[in-house]
Protein backbone atom coordinates (compact mmCIF):
# COMPACT_ATOMS: atom_id res chain seq x y z
CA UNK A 1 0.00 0.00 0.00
CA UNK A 2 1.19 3.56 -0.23
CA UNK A 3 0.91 4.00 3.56
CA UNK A 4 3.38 1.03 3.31
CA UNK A 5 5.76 2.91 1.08
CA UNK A 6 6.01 5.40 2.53
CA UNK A 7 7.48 3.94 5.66
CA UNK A 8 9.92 2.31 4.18
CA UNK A 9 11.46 4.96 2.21
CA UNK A 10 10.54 7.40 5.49
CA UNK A 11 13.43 5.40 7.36
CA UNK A 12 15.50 4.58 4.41
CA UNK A 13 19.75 6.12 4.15
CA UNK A 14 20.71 4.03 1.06
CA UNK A 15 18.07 3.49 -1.86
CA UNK A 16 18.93 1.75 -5.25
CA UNK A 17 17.14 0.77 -7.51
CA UNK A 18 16.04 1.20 -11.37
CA UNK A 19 14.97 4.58 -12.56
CA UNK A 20 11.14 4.08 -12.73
CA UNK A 21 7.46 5.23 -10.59
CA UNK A 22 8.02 3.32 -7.99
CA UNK A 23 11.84 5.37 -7.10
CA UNK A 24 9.74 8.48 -6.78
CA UNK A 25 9.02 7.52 -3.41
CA UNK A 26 12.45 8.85 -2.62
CA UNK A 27 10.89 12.06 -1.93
CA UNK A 28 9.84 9.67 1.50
CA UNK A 29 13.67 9.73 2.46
CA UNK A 30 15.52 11.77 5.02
CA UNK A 31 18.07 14.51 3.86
CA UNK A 32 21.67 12.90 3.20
CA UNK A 33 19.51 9.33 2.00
CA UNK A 34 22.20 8.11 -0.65
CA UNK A 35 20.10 7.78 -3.46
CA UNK A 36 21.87 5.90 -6.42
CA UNK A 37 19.42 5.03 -9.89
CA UNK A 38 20.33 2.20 -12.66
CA UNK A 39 18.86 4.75 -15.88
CA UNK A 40 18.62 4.15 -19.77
CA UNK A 41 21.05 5.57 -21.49
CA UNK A 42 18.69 7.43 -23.32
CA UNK A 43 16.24 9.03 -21.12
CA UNK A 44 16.52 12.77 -20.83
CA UNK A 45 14.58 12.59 -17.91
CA UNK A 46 16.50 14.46 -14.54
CA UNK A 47 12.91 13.97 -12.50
CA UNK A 48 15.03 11.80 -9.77
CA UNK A 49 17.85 14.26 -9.33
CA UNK A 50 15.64 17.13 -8.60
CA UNK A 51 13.53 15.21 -6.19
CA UNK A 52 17.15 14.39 -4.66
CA UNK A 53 18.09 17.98 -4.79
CA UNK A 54 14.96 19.05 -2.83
CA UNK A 55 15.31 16.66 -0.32
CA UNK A 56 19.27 16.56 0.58
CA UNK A 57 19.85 13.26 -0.51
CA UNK A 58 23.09 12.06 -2.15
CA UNK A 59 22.23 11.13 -5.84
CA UNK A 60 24.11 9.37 -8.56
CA UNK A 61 22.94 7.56 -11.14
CA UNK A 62 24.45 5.06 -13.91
CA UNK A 63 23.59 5.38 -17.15
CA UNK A 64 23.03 1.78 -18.88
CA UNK A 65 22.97 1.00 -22.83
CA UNK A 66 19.76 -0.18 -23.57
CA UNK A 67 18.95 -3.53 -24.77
CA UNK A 68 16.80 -4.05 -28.05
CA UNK A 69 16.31 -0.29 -28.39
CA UNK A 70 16.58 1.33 -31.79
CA UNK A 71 19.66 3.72 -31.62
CA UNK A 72 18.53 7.02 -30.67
CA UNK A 73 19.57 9.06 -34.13
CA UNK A 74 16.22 9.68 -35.46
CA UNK A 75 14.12 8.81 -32.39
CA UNK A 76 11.43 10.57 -31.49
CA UNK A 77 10.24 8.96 -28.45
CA UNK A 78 12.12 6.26 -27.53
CA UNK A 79 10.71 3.39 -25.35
CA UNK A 80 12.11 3.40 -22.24
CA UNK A 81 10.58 0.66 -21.13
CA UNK A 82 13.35 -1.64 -21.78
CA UNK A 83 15.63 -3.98 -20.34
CA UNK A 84 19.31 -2.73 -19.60
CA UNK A 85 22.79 -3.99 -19.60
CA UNK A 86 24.72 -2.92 -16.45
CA UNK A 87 27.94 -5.37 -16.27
CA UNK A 88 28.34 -6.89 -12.79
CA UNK A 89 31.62 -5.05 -11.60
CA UNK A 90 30.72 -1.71 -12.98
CA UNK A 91 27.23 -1.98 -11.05
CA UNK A 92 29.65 -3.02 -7.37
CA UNK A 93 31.69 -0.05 -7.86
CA UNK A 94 28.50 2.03 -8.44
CA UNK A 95 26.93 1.15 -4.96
CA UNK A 96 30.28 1.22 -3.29
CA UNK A 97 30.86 4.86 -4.19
């Protein structure tokens, strides 16, 4: 439930996760929460950095080549509803920093 979400992020210092609805409930977190988001490659989207901004969280995020995606040169709208490639050490040393 929401109520349920919300008190899990309320308590949370270290969220990560995949960019996606469900990370907006970051904006649940204390200030200095180390926030740290998997993203497409592609999205332009910075929605999870400002909510990190306005809350005092430490943000980072990794952007991730996107698998089965067209390449973005003529793209309108891309799908970002994709899966993503995010080798094994470079995703350790992400969470570790």
């Amino acid at each position: 439930s929401l109520v349920q979400q919300i008190m899990v992020f309320k308590g949370a210092k270290r969220i990560a996760g995949v960019s996606g609805a469900g990370m907006t409930n970051t904006a649940f977190s204390p200030p200095g929460a180390a926030v740290r988001l998997l993203v497409p490659a592609s999205m332009p989207d910075t929605f999870f950095w400002f909510i990190s901004q306005l809350r005092g969280h430490s943000y980072a995020e990794q952007r991730c080549p996107e698998i089965g995606q067209p390449p973005v040169d003529n793209v309108i709208h891309p799908n970002w509803n994709c899966d993503i490639a995010v080798p094994e050490e470079a995703f350790r040393r992400f969470l570790e920093a």
